[in-house]
Protein backbone atom coordinates (compact mmCIF):
# COMPACT_ATOMS: atom_id res chain seq x y z
CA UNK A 1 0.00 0.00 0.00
CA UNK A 2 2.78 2.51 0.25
CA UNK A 3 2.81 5.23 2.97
CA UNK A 4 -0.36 5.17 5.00
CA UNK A 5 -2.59 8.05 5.40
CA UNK A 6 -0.65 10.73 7.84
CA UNK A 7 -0.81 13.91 6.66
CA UNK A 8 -2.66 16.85 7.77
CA UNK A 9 -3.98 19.38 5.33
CA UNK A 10 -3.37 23.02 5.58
CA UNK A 11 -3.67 24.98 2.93
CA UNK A 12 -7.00 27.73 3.28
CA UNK A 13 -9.83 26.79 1.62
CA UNK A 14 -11.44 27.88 -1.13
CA UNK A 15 -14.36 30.39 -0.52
CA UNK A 16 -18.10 30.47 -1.24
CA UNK A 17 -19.01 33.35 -4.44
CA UNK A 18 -22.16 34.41 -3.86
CA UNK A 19 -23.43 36.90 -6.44
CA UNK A 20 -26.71 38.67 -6.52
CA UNK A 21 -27.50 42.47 -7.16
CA UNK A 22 -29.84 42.53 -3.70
CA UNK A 23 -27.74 43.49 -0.78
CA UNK A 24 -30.31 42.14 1.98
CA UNK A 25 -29.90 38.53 -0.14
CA UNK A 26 -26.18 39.30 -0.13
CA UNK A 27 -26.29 39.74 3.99
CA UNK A 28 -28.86 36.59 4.60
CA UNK A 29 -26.85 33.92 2.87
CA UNK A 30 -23.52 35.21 4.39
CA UNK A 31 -25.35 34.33 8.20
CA UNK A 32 -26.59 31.10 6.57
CA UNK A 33 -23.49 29.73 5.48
CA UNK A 34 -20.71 31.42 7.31
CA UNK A 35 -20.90 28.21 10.33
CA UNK A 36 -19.63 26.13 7.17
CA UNK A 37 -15.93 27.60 8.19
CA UNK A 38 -15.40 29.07 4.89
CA UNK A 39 -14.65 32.26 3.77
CA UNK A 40 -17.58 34.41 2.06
CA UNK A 41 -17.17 36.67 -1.16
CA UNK A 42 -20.07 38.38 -2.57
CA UNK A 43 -20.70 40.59 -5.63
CA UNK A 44 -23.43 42.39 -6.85
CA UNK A 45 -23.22 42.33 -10.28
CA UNK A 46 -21.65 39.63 -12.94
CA UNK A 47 -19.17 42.25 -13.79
CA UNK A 48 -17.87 42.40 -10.21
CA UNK A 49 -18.03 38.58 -10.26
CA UNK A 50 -15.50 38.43 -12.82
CA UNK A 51 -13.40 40.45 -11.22
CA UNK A 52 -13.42 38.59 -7.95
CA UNK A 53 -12.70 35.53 -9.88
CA UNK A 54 -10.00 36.93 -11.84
CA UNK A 55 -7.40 36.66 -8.97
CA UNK A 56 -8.62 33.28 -6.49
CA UNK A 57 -10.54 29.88 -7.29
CA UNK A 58 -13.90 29.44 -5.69
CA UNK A 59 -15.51 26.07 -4.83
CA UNK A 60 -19.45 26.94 -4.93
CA UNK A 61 -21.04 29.46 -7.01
CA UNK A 62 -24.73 30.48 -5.62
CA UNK A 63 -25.83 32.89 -7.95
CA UNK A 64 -29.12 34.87 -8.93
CA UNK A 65 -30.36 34.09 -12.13
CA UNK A 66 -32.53 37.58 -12.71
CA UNK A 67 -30.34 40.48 -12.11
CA UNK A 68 -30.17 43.86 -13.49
CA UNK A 69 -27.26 44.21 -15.58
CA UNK A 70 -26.48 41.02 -16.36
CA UNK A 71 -27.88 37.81 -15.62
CA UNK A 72 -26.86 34.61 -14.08
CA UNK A 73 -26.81 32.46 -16.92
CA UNK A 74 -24.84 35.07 -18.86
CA UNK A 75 -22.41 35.15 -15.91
CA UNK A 76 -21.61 31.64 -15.36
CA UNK A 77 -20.77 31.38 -19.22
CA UNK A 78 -18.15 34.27 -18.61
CA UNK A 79 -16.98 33.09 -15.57
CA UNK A 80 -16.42 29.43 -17.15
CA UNK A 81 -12.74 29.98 -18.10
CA UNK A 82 -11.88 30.93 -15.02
CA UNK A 83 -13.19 28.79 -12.37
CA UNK A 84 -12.07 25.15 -12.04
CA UNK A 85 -14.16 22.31 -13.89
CA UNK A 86 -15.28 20.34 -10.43
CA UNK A 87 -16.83 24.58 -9.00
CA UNK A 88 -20.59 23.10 -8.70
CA UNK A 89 -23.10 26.62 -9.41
CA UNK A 90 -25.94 26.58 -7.71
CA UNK A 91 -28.76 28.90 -9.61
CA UNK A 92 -31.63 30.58 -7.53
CA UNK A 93 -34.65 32.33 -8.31
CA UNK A 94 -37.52 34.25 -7.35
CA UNK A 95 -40.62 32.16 -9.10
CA UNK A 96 -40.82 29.03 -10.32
CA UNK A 97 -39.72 28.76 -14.28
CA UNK A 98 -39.24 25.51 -16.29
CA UNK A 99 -37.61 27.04 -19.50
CA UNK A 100 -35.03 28.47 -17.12
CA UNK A 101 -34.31 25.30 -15.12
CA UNK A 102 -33.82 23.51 -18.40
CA UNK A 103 -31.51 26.33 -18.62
CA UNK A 104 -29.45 25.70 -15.40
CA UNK A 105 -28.65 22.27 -15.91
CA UNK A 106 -27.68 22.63 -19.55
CA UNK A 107 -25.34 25.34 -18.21
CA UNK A 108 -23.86 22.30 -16.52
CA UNK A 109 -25.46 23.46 -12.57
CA UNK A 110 -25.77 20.58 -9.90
CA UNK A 111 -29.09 22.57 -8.47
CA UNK A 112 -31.85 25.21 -9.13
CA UNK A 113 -33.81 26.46 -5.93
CA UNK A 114 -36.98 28.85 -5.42
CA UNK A 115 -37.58 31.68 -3.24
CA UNK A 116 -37.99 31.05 -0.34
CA UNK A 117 -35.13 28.56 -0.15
CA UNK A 118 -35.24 26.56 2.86
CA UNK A 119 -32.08 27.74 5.03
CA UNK A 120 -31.34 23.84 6.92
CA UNK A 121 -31.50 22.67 2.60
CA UNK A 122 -29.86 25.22 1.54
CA UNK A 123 -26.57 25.11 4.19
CA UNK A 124 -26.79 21.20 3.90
CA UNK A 125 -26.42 21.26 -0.08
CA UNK A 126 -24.01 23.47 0.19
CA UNK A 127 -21.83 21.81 2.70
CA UNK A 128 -22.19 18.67 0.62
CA UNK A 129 -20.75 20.47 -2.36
CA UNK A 130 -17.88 21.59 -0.70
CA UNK A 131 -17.12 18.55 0.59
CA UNK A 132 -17.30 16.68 -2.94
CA UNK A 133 -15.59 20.55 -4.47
CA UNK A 134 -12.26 19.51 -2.23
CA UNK A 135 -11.97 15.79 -3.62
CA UNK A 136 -12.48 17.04 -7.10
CA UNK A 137 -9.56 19.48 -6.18
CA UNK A 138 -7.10 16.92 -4.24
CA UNK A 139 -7.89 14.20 -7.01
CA UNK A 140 -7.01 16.35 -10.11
CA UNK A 141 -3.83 18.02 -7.67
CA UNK A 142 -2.43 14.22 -7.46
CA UNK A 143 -3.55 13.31 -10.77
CA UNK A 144 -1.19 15.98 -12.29
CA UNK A 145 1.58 14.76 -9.87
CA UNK A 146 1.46 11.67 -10.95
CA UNK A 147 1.93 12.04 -14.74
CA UNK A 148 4.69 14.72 -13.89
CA UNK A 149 6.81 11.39 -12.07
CA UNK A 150 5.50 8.77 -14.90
CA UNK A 151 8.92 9.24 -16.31
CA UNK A 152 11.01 7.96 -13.25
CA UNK A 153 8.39 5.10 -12.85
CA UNK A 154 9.16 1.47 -14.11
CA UNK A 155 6.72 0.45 -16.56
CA UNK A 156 4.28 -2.07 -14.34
CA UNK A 157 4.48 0.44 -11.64
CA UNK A 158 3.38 3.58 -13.60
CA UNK A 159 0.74 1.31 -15.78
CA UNK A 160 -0.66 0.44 -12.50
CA UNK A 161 -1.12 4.21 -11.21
CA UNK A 162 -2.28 5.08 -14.51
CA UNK A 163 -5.58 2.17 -13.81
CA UNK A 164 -5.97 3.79 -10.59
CA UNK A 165 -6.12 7.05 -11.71
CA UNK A 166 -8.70 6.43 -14.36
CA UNK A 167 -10.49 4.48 -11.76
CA UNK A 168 -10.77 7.95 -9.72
CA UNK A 169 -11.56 10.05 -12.24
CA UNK A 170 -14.14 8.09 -13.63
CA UNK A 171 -15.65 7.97 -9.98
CA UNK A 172 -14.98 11.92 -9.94
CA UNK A 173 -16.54 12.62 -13.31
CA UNK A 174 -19.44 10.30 -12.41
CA UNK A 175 -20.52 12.72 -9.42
CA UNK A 176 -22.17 15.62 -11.35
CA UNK A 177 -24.40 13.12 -13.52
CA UNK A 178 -25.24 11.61 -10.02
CA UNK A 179 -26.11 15.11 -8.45
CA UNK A 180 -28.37 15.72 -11.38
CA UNK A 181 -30.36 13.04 -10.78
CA UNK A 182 -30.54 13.41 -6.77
CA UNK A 183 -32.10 16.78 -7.51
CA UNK A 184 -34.14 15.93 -10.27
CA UNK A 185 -35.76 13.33 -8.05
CA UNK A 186 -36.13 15.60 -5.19
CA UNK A 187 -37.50 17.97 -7.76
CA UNK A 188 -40.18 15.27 -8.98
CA UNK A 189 -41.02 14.43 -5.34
CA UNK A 190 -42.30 17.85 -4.23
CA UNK A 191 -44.63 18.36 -7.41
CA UNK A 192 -48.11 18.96 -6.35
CA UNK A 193 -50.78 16.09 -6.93
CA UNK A 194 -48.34 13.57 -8.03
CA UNK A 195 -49.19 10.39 -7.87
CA UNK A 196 -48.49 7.95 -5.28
CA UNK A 197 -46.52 5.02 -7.73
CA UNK A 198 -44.61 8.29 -8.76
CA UNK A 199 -43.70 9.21 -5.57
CA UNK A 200 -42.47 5.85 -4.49
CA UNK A 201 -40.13 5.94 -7.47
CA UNK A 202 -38.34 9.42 -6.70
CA UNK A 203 -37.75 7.50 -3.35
CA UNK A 204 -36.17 4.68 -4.82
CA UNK A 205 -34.43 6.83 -7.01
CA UNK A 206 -32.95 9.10 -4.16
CA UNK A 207 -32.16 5.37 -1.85
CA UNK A 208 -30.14 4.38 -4.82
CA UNK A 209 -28.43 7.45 -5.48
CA UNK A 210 -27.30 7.32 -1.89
CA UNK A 211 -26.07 3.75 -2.08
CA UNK A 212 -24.22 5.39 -5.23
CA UNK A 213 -22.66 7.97 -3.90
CA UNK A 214 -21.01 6.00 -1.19
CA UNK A 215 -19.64 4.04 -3.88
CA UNK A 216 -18.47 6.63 -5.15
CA UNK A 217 -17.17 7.89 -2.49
CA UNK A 218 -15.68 4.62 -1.33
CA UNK A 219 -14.02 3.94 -5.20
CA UNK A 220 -12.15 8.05 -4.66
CA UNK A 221 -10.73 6.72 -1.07
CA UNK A 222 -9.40 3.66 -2.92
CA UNK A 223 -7.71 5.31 -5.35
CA UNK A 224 -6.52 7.97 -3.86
CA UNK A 225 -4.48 5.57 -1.21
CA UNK A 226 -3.37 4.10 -4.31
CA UNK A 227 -1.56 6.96 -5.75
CA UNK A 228 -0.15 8.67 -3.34
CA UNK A 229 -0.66 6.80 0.10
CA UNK A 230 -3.46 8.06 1.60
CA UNK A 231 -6.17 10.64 2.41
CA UNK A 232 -5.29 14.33 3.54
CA UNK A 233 -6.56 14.78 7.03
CA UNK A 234 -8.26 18.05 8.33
CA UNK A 235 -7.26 17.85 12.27
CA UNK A 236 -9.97 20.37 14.18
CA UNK A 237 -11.27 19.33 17.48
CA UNK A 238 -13.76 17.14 17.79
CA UNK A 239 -16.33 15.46 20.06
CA UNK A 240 -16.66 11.65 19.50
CA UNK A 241 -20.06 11.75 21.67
CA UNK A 242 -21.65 14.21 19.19
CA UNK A 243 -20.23 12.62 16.31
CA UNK A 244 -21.33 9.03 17.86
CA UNK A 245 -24.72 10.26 18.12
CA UNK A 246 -25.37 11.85 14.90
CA UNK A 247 -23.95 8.77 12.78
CA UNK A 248 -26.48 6.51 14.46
CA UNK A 249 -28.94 9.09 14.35
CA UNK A 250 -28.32 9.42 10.08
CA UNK A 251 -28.15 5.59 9.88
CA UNK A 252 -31.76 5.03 11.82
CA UNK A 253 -33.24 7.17 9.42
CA UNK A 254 -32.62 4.80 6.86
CA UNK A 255 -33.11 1.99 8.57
CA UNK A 256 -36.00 3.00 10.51
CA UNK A 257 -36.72 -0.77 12.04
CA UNK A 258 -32.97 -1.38 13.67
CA UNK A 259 -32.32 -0.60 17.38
CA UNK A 260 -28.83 1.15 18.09
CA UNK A 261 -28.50 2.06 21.52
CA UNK A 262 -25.27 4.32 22.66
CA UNK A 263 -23.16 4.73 25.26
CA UNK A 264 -20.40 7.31 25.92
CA UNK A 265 -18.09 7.57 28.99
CA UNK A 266 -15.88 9.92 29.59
CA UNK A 267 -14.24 12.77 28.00
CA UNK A 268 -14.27 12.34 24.08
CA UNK A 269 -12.58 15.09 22.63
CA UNK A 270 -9.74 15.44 20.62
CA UNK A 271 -7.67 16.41 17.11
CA UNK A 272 -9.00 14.40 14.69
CA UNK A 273 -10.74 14.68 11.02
CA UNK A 274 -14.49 14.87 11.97
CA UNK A 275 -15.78 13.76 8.86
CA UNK A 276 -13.53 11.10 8.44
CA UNK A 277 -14.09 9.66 12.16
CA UNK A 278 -18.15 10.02 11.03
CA UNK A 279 -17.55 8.20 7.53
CA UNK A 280 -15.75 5.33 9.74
CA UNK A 281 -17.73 5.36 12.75
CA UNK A 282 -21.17 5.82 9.65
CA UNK A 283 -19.17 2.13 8.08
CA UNK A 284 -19.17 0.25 11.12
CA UNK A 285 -22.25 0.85 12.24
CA UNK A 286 -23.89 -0.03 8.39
CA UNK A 287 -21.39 -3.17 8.40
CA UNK A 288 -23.24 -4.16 12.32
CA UNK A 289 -27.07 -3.68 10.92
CA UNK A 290 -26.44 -5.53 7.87
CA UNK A 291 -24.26 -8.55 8.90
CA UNK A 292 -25.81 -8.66 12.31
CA UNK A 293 -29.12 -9.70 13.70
CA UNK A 294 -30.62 -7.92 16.90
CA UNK A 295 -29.29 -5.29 18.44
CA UNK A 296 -26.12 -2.82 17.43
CA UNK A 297 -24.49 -1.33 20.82
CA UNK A 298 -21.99 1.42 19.93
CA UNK A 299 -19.54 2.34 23.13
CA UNK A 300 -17.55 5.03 23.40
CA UNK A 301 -14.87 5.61 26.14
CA UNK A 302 -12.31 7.79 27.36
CA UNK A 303 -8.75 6.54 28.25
CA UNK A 304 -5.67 8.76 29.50
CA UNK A 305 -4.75 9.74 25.53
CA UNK A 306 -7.29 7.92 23.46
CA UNK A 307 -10.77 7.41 22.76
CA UNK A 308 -11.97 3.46 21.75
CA UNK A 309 -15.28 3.25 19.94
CA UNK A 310 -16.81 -0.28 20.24
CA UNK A 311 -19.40 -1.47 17.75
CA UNK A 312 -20.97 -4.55 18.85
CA UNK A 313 -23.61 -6.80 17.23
CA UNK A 314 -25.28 -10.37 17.79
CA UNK A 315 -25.02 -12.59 15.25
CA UNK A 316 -23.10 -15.39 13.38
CA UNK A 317 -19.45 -15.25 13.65
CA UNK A 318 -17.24 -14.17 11.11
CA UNK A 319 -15.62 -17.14 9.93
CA UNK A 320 -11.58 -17.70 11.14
CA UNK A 321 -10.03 -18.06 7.95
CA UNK A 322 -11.33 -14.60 6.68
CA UNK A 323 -10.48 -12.50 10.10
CA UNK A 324 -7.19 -12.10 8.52
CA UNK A 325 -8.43 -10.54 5.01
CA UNK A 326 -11.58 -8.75 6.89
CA UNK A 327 -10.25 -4.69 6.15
CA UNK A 328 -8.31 -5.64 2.78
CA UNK A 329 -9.57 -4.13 -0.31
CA UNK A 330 -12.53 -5.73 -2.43
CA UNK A 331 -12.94 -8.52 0.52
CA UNK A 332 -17.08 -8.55 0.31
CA UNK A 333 -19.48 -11.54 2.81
CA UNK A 334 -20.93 -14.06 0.77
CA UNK A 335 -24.37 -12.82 2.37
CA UNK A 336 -23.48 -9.34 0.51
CA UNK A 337 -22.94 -10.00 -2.80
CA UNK A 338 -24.02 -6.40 -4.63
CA UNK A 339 -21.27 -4.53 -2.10
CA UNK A 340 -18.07 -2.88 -3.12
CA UNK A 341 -16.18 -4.79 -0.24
CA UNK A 342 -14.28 -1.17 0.45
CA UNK A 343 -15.91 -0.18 3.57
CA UNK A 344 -14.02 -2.07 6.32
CA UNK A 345 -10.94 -0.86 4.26
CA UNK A 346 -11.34 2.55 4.79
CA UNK A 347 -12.63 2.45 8.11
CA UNK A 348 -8.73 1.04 8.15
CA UNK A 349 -7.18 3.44 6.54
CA UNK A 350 -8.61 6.38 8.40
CA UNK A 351 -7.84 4.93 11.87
CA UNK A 352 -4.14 4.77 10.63
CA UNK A 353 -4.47 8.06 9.20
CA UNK A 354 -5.00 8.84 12.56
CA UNK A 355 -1.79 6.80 14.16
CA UNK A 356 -4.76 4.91 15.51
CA UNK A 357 -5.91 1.27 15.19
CA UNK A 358 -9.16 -0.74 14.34
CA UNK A 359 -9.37 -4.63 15.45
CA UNK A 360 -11.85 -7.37 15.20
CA UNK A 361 -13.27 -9.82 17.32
CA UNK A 362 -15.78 -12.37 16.50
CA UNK A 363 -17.65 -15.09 18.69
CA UNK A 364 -19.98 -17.79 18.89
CA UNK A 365 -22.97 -14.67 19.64
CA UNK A 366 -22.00 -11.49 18.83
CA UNK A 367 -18.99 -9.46 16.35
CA UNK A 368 -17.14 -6.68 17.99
CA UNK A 369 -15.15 -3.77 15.94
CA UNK A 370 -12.67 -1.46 17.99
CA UNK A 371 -11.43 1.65 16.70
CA UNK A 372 -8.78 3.26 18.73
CA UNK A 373 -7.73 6.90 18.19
CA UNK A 374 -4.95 9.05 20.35
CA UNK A 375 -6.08 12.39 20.77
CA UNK A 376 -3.95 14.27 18.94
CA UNK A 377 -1.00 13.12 16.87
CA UNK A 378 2.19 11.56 18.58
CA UNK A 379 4.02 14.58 18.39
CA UNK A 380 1.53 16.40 20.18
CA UNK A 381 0.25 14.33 22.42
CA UNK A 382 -0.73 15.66 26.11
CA UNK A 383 -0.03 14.22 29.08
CA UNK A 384 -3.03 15.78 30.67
CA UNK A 385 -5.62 13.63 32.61
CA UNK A 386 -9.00 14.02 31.30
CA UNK A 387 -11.75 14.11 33.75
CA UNK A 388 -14.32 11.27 33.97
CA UNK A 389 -18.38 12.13 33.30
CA UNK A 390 -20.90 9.15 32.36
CA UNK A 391 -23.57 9.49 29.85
CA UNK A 392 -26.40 6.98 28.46
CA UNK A 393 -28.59 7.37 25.72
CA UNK A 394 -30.67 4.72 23.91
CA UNK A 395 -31.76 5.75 20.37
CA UNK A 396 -34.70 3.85 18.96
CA UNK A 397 -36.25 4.63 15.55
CA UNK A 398 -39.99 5.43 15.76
CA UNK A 399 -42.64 3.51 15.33
């Protein structure tokens, strides 16, 4: 595998362009989206738009699509030469108007929203495109890397990189075709007086294009630790109570009929990558519901200079011969057939990413996971005591 995933990133993000010729639209979005940690830029015109982007990259355009001078559409063509192919654009606009959202997504946008745009919709779509904005950025950064050291490659080595870099890009490319069809769905699903077998198919659209995108997701991971040995960590501190919580909280939504009950102990804070500890702690807790039968218990507790998150489940053992192979690559359960096989890999990868560890045991009743994770990296770790508090919580979907 090469060097493991250990480095922490630090360069300043890209900010948010937000362009609209109404200051009091200008002032409500920068409240709505500042607690996404990046920075703000707004312009009131597509002239002052351009200039903005004339000198820094952005990685979402929101953008009015009726304004005075000139308008959205006619700015986003201007602006194409100058911001990177993976910016999504994000077109709003005061009245509802098919011929202009044809418009928007031939123009290439991943969304169109109405006035009044819902402000929880609006900062979650938003936060998921910068998310998917920076792994467009990273992949195409090491992609150029690695055909600048082709040359000092031996042949089977550099053929090899070349596979997995296809195998990313293909996975990055696939994303905007995949947004299109998330919000074309959603789009479909909030039409008035549609019919019932039509709604239950924009569901099953949106469930698959969820099981897609982790695939996706999963497929970037893979080849990322491929080329260049890992994923770039974002170190902030972080609560593993909250972030405990809110996976199993996301995962009973879609499985409304499972029972996940959590426990925390102690003091679970530290440095870490929050949404890399969610997208592991999210793949354990998927990996107990589906292989296990009964109950999931997730445990969280608080040693001198690490936090161990326990996911537990009842069921039939994992065989011995594949405990071994369980967090390689492309190693999928006969009893999950349709899966990539890449999820107890990365849950892997990200603990080491972390200097931390993830283990398995497996009885004659019940499967255990362990991820282990110091607080902060080695050579920063504190030799502070942290104080003990107890908390229980059992979550239970309703009924």
């Amino acid at each position: 595998m090469g060097q493991r995933f250990a480095k922490d990133h630090r360069s300043i993000p890209d900010a948010i362009l937000i362009v609209d010729d109404a200051a009091s639209n200008l002032v409500a979005y920068r409240a709505l989206l500042e607690p996404l940690g990046h920075e703000i830029v707004t312009a009131r015109s597509g002239d002052e738009a351009l200039r903005l982007s004339d000198h820094r990259q952005f990685a979402v355009l929101l953008i009015d699509v009726r304004m005075q001078d000139i308008d959205g559409f006619r700015t986003v063509e201007m602006l194409r030469g100058q911001l990177r192919r993976v910016t999504p654009v994000i077109f709003v606009t005061g009245e509802r108007d098919d011929e202009a959202m044809r418009r928007a997504y031939e123009f290439g946008a991943v969304d169109f929203l109405v006035k009044p745009v819902d402000p929880k919709i609006l900062r979650g779509k938003v936060h998921n495109l910068l998310a998917l904005y920076e792994q467009g950025v990273e992949l195409d950064s090491r992609a150029a890397r690695l055909v600048e050291q082709d040359h000092k490659l031996g042949d089977a080595d550099a053929l090899l990189k070349k596979q997995d870099t296809s195998i990313g890009i293909l996975a990055h490319d696939l994303r905007n075709p995949l947004n299109a069809i998330v919000t074309s769905a959603n789009w479909l699903a909030t039409m008035p007086d549609l019919p019932e077998p039509a709604k239950r198919a924009a569901a099953r659209i949106n469930r698959s294009a969820e099981r897609m995108t982790t695939m996706i997701r999963d497929i970037l991971d893979f080849a990322r630790g491929r080329l260049v040995g890992g994923i770039l960590l974002k170190r902030q501190p972080t609560d593993l109570a909250v972030l405990s919580n809110a996976v199993v909280e996301e995962i009973l939504a879609g499985h409304p009929t499972a029972r996940i009950e959590v426990e925390t102990v102690g003091k679970l804070t530290g440095q870490w990558d929050p949404a890399r500890i969610e997208q592991a702690l999210s793949n354990l807790v998927a990996n107990a519901i589906q292989h296990g039968k009964g109950d999931v218990r997730l445990t969280a507790s608080a040693e001198h200079d690490h936090v161990v998150v326990t996911v537990r489940n009842e069921g039939n053992p994992i065989p011995a011969d594949q405990l071994a192979t369980v967090f390689e690559p492309f190693t999928k359960r006969p009893e999950n057939p349709g899966g990539l096989g890449l999820g107890l890999f990365i849950v892997r990868e990200i603990a080491e990413a972390h200097e931390g560890t993830v283990t398995v045991t497996s009885g004659a009743d019940c499967t255990s996971f362990s991820l282990r994770l110091p607080r902060r990296p080695p050579a920063r770790a504190s030799r502070t005591n942290s104080g003990q508090r107890r908390s229980r919580s059992t979550t239970r979907a309703s009924d």
